[in-house]
N, C-alpha and C. Protein backbone atom coordinates (compact mmCIF):
# COMPACT_ATOMS: atom_id res chain seq x y z
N UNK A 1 85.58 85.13 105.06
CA UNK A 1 84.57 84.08 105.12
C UNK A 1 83.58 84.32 103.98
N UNK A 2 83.29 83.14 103.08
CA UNK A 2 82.32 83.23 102.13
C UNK A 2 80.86 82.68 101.94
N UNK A 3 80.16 82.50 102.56
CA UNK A 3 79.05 82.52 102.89
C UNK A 3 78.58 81.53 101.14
N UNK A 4 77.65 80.64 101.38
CA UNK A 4 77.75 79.97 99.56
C UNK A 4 75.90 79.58 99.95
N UNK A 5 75.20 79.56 101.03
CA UNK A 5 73.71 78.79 100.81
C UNK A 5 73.32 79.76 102.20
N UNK A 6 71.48 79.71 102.25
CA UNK A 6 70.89 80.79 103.44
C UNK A 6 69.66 79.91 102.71
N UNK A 7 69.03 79.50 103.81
CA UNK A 7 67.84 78.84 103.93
C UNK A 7 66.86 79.50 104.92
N UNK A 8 65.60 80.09 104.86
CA UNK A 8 64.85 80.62 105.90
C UNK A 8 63.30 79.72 106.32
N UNK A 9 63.41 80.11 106.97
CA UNK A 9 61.97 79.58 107.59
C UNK A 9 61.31 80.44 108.73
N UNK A 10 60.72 81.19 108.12
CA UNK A 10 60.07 82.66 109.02
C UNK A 10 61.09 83.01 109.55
N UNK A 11 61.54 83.65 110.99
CA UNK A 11 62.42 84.41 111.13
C UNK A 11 63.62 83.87 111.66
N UNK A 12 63.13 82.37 111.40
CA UNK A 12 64.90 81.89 111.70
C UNK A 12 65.30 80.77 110.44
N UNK A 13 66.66 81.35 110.80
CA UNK A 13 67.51 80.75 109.66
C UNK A 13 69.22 80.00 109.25
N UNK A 14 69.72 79.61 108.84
CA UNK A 14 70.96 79.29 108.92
C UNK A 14 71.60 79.56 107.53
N UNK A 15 72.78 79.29 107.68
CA UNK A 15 73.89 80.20 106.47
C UNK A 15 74.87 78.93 106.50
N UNK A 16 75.43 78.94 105.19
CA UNK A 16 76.38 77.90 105.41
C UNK A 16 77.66 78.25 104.52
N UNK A 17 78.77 78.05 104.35
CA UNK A 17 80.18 78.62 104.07
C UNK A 17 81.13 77.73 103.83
N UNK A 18 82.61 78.85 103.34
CA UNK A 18 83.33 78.07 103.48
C UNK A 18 84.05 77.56 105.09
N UNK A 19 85.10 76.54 104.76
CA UNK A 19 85.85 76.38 106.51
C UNK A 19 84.80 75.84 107.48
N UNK A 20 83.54 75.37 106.49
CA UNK A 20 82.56 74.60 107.63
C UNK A 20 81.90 75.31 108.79
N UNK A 21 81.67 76.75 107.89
CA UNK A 21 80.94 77.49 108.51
C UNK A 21 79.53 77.74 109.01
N UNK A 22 79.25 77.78 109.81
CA UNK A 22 77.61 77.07 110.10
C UNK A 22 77.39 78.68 110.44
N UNK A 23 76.17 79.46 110.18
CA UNK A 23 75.79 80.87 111.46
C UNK A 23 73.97 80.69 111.56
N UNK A 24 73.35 80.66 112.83
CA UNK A 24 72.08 80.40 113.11
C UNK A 24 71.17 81.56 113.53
N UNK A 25 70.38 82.37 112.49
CA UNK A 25 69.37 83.48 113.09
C UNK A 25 68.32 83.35 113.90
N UNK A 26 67.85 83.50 114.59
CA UNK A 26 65.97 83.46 114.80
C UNK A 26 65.76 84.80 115.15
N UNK A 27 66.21 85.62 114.62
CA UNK A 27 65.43 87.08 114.34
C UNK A 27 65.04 87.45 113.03
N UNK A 28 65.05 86.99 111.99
CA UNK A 28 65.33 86.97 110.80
C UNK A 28 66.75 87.89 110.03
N UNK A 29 67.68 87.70 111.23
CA UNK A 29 69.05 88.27 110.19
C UNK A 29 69.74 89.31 111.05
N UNK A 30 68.96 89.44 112.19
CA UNK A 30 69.33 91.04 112.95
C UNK A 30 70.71 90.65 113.42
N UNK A 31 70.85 89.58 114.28
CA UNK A 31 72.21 88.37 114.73
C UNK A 31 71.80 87.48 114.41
N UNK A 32 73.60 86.95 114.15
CA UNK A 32 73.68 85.23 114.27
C UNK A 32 74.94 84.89 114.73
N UNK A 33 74.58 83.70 114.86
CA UNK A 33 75.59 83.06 115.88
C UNK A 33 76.62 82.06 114.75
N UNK A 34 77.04 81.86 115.34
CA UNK A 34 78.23 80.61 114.89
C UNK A 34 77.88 79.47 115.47
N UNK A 35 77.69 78.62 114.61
CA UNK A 35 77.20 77.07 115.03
C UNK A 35 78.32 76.11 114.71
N UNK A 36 78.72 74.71 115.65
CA UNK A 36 80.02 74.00 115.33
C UNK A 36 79.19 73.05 114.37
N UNK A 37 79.86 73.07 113.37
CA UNK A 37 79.57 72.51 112.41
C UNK A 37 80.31 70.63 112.20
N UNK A 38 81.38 70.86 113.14
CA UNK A 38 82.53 69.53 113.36
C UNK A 38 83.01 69.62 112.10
N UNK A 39 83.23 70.13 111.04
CA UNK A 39 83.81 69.76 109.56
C UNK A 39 84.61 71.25 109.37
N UNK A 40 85.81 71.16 108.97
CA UNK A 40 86.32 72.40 108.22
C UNK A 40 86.55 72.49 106.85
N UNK A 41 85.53 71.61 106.05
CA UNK A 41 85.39 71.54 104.73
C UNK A 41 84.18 72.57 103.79
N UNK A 42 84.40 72.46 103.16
CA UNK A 42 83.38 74.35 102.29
C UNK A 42 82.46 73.01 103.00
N UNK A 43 81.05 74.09 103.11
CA UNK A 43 79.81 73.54 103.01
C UNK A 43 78.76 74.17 101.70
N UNK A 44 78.30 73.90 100.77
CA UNK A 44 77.82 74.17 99.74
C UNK A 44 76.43 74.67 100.09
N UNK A 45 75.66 73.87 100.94
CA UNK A 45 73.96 74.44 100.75
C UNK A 45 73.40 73.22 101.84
N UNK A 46 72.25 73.80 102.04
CA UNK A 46 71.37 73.46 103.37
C UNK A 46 69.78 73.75 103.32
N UNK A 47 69.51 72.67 103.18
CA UNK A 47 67.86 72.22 103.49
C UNK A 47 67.59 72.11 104.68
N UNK A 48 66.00 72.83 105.25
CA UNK A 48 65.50 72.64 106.44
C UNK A 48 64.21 72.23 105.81
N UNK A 49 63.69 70.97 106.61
CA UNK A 49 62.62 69.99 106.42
C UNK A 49 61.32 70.75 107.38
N UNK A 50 61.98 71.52 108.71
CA UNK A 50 61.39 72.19 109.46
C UNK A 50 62.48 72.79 110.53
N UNK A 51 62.00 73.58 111.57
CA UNK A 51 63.03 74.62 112.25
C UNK A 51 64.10 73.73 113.01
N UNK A 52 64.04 72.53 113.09
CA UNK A 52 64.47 71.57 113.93
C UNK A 52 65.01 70.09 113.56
N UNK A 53 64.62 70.28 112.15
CA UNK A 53 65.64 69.28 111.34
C UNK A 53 65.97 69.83 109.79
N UNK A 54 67.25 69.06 109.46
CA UNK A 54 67.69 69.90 108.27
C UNK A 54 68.57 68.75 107.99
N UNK A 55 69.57 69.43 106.37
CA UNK A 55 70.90 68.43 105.81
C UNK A 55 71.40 69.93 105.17
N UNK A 56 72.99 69.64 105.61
CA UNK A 56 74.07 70.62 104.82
C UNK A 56 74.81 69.58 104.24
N UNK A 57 74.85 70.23 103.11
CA UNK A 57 76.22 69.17 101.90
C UNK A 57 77.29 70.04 101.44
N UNK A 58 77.96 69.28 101.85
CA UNK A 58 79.44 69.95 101.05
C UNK A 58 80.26 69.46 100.22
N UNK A 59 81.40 69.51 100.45
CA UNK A 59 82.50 69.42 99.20
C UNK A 59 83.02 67.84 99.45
N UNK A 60 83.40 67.19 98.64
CA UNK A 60 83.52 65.64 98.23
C UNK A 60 82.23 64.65 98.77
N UNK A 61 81.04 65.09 98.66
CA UNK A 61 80.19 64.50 98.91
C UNK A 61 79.55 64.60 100.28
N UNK A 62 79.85 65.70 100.97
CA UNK A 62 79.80 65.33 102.58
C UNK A 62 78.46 65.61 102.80
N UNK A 63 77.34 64.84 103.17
CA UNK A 63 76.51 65.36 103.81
C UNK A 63 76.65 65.30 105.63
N UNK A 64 75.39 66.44 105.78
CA UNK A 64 75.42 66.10 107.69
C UNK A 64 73.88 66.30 107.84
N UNK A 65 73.36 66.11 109.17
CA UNK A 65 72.44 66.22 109.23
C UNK A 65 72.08 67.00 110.32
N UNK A 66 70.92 67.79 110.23
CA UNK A 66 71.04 68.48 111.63
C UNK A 66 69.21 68.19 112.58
N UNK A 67 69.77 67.72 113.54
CA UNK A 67 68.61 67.05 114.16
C UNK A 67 68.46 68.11 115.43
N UNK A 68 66.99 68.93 115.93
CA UNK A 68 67.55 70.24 117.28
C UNK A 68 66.89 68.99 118.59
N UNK A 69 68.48 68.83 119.46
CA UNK A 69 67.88 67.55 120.03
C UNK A 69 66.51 67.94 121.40
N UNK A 70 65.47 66.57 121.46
CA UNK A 70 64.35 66.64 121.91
C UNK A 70 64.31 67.28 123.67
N UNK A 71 63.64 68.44 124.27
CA UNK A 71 63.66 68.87 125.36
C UNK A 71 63.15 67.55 126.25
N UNK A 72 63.81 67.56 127.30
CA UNK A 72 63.51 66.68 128.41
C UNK A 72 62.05 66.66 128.53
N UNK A 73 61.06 65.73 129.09
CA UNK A 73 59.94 66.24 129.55
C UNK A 73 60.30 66.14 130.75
């Protein structure tokens, strides 16, 4: 697995790869997880706007978007 973009925002963060690899910290790096990404295409790089919204782009143009959906009240 090749790992290609790492975006932080204090101690949490995401990684993005080839095979549509997503991995999500909030320790700053100690673990991470594997996030479904739905795409098995490289993902190139990833902007976070804030901890809870973002865009990963990849290969033939793909963008996605990542929205962290809203807690019930």
């Amino acid at each position: 697995m090749e790992l290609l973009d790492l975006f932080m925002i204090g101690k949490e963060g995401f990684a993005v790869g080839d095979l549509g690899v997503v991995l999500h910290t909030v320790d700053g790096g100690e673990k991470w997880k594997m996030e479904n990404s739905g795409v098995s295409q490289q993902l190139n790089g990833i902007f976070l706007a804030s901890p809870d919204r973002g865009w990963i782009v990849g290969r033939g143009g793909l963008i996605l978007k990542y929205v962290l959906p809203a807690l019930p009240e």
